[in-house]
C-alpha atoms as a PDB file:
ATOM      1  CA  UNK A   1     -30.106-200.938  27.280  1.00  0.00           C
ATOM      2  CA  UNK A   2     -26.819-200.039  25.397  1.00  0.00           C
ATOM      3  CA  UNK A   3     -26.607-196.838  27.023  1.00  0.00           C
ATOM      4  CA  UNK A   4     -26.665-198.706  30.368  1.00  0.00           C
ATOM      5  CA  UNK A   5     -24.055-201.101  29.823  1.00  0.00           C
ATOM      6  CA  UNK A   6     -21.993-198.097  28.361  1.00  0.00           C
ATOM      7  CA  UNK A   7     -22.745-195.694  31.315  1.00  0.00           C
ATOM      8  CA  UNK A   8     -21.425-192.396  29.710  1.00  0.00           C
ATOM      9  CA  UNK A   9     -18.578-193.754  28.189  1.00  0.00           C
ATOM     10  CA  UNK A  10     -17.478-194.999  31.398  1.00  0.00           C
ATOM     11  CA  UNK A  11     -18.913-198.377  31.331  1.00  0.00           C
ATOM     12  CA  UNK A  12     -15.559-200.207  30.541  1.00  0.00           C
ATOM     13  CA  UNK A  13     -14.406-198.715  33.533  1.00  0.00           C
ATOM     14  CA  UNK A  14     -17.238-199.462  35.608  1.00  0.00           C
ATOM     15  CA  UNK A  15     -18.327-202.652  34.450  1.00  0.00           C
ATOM     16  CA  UNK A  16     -14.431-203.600  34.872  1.00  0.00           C
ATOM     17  CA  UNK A  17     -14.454-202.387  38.482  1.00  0.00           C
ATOM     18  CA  UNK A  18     -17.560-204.440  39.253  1.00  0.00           C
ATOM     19  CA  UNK A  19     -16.001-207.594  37.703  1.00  0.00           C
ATOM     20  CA  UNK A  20     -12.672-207.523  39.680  1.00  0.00           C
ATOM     21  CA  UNK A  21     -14.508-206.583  42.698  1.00  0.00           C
ATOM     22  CA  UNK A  22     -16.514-209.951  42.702  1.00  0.00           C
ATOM     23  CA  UNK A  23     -13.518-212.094  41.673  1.00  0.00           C
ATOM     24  CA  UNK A  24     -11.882-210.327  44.931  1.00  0.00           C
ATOM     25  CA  UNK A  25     -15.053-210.940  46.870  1.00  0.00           C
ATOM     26  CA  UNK A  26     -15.027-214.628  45.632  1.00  0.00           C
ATOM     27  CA  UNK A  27     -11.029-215.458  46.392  1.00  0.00           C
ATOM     28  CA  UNK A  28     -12.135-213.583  49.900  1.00  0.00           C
ATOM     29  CA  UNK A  29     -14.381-215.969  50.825  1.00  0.00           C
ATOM     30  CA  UNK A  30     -12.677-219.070  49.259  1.00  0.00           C
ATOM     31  CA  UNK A  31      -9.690-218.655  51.023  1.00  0.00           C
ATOM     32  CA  UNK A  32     -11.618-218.274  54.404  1.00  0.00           C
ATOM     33  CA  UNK A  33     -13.563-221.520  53.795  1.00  0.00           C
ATOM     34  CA  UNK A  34      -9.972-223.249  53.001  1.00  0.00           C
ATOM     35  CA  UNK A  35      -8.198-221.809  55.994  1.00  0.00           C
ATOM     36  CA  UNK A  36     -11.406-222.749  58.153  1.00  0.00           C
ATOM     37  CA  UNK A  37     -11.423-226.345  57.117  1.00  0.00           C
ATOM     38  CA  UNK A  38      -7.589-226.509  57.864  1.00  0.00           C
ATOM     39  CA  UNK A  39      -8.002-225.377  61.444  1.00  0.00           C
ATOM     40  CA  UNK A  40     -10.377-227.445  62.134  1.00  0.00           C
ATOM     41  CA  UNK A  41      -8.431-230.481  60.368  1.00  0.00           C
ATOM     42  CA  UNK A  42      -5.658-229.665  63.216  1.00  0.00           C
ATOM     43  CA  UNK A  43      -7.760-229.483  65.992  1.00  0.00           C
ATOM     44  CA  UNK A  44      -9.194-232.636  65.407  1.00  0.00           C
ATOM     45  CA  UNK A  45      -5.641-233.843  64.921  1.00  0.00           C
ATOM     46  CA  UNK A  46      -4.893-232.862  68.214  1.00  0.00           C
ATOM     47  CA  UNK A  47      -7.805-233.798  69.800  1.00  0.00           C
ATOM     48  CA  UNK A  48      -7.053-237.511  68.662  1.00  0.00           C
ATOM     49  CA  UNK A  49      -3.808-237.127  69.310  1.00  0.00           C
ATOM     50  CA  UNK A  50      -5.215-235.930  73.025  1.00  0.00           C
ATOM     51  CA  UNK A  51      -7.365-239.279  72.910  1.00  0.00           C
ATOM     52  CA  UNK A  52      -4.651-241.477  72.431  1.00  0.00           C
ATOM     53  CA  UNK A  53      -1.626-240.306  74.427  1.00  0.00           C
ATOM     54  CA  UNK A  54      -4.422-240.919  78.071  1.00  0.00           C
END
């Protein structure tokens, strides 16, 4: 098991790479959620604002 998690002395390195690649991964799709719910905040905006100017 330890020589997994130290992977030929390398397993800072790897285990490092892995880490940061999720937290990328993670702010990836967190942003695209956000910047989904704000388009579809302004389209209903202007959909109501559509609404109320007939």
């Amino acid at each position: 098991m330890t020589e997994m998690f130290a992977m030929g002395n390398y397993g800072a390195y790897v285990w490092s790479s892995f880490g940061l690649t999720a937290i990328v991964m993670l702010a990836c799709v967190a942003q695209a959620r956000s910047r989904q719910r704000t388009v579809y905040q302004q389209i209903e905006t202007r959909l109501k604002a559509m609404e109320s100017a007939e």
